[in-house]
N, C-alpha and C. Protein backbone atom coordinates (compact mmCIF):
# COMPACT_ATOMS: atom_id res chain seq x y z
N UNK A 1 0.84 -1.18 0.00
CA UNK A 1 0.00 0.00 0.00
C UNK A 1 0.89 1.24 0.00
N UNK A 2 0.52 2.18 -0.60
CA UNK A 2 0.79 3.34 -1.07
C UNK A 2 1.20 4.31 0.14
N UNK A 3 1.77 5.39 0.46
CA UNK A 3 1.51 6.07 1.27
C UNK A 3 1.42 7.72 0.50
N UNK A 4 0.24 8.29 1.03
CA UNK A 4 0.10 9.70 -0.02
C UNK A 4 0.43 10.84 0.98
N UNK A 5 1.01 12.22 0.70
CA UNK A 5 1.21 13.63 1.53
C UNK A 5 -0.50 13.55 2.13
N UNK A 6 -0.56 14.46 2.89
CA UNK A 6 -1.75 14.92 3.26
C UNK A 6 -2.88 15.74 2.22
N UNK A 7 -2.60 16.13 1.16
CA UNK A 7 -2.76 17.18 0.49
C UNK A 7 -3.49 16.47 -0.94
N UNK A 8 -3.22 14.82 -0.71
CA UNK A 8 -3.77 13.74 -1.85
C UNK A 8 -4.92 13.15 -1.35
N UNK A 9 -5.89 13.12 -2.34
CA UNK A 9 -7.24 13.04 -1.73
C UNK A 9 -8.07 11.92 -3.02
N UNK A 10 -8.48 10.53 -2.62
CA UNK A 10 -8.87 10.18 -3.68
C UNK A 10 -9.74 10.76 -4.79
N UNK A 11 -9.99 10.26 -6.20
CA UNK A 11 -10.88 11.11 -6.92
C UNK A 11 -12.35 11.47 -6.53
N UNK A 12 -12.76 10.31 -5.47
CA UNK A 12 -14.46 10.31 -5.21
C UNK A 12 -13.77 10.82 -4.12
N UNK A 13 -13.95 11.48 -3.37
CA UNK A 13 -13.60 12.26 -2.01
C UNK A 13 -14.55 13.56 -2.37
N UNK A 14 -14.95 13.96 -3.58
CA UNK A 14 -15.56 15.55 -3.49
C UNK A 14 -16.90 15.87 -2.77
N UNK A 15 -17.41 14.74 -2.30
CA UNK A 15 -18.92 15.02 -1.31
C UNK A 15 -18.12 15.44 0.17
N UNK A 16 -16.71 15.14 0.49
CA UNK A 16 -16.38 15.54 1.55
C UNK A 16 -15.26 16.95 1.68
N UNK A 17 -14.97 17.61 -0.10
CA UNK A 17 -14.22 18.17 0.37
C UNK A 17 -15.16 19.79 0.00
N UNK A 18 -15.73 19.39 -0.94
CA UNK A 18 -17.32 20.21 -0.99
C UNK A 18 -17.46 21.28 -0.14
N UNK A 19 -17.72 20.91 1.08
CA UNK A 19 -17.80 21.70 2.28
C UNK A 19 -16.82 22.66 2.66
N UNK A 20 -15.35 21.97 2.36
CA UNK A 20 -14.76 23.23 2.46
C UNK A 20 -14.34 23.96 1.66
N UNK A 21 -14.77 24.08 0.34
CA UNK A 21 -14.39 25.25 -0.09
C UNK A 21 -15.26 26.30 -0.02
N UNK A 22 -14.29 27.59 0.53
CA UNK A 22 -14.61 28.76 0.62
C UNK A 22 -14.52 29.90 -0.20
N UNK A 23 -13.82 29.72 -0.89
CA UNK A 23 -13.09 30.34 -2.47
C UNK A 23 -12.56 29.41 -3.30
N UNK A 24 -11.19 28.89 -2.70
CA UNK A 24 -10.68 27.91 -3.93
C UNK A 24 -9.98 26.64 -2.81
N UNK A 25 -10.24 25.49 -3.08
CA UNK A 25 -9.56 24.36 -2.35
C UNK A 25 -8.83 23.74 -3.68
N UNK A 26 -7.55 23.45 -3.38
CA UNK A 26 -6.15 22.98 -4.46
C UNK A 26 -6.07 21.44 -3.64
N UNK A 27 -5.98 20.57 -4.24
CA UNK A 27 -5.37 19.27 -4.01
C UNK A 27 -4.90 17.99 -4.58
N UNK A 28 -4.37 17.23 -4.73
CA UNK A 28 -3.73 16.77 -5.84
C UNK A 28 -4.89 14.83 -5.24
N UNK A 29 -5.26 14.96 -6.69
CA UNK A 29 -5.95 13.97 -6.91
C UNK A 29 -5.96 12.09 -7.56
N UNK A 30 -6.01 11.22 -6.15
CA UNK A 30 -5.36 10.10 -6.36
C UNK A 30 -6.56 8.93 -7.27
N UNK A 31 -6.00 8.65 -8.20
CA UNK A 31 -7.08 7.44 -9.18
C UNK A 31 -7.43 6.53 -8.07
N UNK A 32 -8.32 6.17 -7.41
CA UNK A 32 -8.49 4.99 -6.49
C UNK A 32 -8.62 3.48 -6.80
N UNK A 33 -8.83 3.78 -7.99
CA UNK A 33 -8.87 2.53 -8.54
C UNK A 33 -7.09 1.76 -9.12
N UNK A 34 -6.26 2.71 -9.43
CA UNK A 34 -4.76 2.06 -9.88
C UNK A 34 -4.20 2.45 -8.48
N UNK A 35 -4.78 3.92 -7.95
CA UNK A 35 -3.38 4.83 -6.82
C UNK A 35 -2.66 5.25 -7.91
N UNK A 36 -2.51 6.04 -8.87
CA UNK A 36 -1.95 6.74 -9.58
C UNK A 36 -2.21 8.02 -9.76
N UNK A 37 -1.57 8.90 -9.55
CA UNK A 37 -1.57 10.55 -8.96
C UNK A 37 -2.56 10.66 -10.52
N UNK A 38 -3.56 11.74 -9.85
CA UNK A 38 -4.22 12.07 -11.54
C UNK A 38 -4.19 13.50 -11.99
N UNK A 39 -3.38 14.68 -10.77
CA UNK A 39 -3.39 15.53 -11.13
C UNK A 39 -3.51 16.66 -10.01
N UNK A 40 -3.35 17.68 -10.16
CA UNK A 40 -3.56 18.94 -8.77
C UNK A 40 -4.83 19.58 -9.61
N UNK A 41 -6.08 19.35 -8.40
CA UNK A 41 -7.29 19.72 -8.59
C UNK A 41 -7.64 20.56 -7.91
N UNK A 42 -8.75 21.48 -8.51
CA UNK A 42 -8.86 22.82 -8.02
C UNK A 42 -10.55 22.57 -7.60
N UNK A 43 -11.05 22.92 -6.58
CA UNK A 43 -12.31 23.41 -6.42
C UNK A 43 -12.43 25.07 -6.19
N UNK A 44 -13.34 25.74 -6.81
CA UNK A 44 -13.52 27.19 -7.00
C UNK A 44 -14.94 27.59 -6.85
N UNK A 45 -15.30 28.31 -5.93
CA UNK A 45 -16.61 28.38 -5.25
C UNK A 45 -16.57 30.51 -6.01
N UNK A 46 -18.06 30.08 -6.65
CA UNK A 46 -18.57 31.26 -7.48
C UNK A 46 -20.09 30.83 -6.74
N UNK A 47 -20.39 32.11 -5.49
CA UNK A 47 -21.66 31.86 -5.05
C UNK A 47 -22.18 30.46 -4.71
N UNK A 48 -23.07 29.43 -5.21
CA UNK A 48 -23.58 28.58 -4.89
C UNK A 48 -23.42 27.38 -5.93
N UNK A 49 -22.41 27.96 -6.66
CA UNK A 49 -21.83 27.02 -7.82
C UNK A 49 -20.48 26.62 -7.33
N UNK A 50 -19.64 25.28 -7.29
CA UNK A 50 -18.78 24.93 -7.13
C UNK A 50 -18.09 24.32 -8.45
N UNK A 51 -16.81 24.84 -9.40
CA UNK A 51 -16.44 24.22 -10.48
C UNK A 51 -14.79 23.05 -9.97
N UNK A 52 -14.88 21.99 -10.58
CA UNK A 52 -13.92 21.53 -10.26
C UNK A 52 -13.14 21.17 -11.48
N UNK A 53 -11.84 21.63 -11.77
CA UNK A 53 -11.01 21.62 -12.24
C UNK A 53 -9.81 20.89 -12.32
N UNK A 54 -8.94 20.36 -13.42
CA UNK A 54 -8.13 19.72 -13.18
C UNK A 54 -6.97 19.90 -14.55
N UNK A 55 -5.62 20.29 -14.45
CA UNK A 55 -4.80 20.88 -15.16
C UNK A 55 -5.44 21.83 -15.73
N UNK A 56 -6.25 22.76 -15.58
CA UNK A 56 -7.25 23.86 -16.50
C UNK A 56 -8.31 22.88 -17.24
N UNK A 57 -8.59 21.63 -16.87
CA UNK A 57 -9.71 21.09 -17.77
C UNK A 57 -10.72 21.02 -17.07
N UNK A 58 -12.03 21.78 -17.42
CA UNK A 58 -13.05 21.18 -16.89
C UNK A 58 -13.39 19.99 -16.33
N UNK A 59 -13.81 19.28 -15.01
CA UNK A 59 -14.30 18.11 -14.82
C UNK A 59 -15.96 18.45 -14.57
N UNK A 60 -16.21 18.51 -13.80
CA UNK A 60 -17.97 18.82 -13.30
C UNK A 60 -18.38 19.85 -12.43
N UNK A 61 -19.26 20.52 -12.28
CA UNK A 61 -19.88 21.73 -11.58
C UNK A 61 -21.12 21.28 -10.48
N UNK A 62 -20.85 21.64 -9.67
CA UNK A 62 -21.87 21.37 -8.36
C UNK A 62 -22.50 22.77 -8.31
N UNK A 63 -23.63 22.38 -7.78
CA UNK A 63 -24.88 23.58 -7.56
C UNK A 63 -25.36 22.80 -5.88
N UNK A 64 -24.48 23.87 -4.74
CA UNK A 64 -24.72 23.65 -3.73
C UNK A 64 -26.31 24.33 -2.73
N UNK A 65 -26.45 23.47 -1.92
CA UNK A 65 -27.88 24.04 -1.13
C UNK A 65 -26.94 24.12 -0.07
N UNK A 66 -26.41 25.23 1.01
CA UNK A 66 -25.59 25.12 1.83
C UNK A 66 -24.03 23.99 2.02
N UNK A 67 -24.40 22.91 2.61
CA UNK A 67 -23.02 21.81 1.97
C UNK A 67 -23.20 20.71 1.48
N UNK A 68 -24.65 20.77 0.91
CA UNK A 68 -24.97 20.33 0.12
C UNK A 68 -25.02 19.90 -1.55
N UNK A 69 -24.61 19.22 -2.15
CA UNK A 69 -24.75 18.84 -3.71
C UNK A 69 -26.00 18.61 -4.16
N UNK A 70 -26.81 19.51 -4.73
CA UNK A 70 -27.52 19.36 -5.23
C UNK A 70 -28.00 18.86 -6.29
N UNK A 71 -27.19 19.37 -7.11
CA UNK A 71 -26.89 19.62 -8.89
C UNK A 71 -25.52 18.79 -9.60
N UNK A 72 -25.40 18.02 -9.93
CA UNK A 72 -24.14 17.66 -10.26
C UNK A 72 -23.97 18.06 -11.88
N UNK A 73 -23.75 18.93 -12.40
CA UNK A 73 -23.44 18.15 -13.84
C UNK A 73 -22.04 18.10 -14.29
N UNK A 74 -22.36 16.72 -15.00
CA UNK A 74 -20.99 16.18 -15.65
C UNK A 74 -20.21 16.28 -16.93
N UNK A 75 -20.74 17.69 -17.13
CA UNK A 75 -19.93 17.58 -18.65
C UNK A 75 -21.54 17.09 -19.99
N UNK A 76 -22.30 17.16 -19.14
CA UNK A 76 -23.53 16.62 -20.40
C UNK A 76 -24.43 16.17 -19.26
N UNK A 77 -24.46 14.92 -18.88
CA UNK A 77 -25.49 14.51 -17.79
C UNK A 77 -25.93 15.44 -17.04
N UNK A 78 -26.09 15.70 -15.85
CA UNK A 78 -27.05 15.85 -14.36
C UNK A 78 -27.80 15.53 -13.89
N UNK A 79 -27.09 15.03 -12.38
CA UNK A 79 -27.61 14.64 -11.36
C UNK A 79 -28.27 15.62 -10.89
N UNK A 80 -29.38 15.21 -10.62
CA UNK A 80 -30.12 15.89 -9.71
C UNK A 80 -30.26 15.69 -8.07
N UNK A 81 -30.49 16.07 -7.25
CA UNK A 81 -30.79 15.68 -5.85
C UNK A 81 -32.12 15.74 -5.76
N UNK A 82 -33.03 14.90 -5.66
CA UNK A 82 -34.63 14.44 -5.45
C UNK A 82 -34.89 14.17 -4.12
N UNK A 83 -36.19 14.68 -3.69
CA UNK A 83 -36.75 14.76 -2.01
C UNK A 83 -37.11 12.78 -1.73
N UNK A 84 -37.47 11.86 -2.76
CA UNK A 84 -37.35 10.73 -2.40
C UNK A 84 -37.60 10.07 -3.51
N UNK A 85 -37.19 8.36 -3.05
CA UNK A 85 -36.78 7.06 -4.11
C UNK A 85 -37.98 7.70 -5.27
N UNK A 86 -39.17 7.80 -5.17
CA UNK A 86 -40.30 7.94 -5.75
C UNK A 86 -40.36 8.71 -7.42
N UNK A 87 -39.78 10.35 -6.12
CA UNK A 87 -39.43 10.99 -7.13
C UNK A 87 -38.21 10.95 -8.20
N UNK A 88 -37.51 10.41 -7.34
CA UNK A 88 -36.32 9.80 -8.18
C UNK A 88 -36.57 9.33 -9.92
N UNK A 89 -37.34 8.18 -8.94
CA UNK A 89 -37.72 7.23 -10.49
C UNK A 89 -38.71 7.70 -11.41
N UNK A 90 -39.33 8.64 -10.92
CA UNK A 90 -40.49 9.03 -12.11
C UNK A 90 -40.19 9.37 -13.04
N UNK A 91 -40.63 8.99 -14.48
CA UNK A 91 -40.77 9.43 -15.66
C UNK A 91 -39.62 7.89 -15.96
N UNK A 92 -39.23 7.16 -15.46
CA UNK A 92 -38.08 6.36 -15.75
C UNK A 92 -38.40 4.78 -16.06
N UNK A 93 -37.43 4.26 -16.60
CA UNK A 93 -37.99 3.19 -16.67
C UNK A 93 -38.16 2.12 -15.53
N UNK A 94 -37.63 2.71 -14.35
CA UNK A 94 -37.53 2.04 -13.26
C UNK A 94 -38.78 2.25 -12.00
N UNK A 95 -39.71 2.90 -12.83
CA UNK A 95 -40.88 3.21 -12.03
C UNK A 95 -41.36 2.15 -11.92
């Protein structure tokens, strides 16, 4: 097993680092799946929008409700955050 600085944070880690950004959180981002460094990633807080960045490339934009993720989109998709399973599935084929 690997050992990483403090400052390396796996790639799915952003529901926890979310919260703290206050302007801009910098941290260098570990593939969890190989452990292969993937890059120094930027989170940048514009009001209630969070963009996350990586070498200057776009990755995905959060639309926060306090420290909350509301909104995910990915480059095309979005996630939404829904009040329950119900609403979730409506309109889907999993209704």
């Amino acid at each position: 097993m690997q050992n990483y600085e403090a400052n390396h944070y796996p790639t799915s880690a952003y529901p926890l680092l979310l919260p703290r950004v206050e302007e801009k959180f910098v941290y260098i981002s570990v593939d969890e799946g190989t452990g292969e460094i993937a890059g120094e990633t930027m989170l940048e807080r514009t009001g209630d929008v969070i963009t996350e960045t990586r070498q200057g490339q776009l990755l995905r934009q959060f639309r926060m409700k306090g420290d909350i993720p509301i909104e995910i989109d990915w480059g095309g998709p979005i996630s939404t955050l829904r009040d329950s399973l119900v609403e979730a599935k409506a309109g889907s084929p999993l209704e």
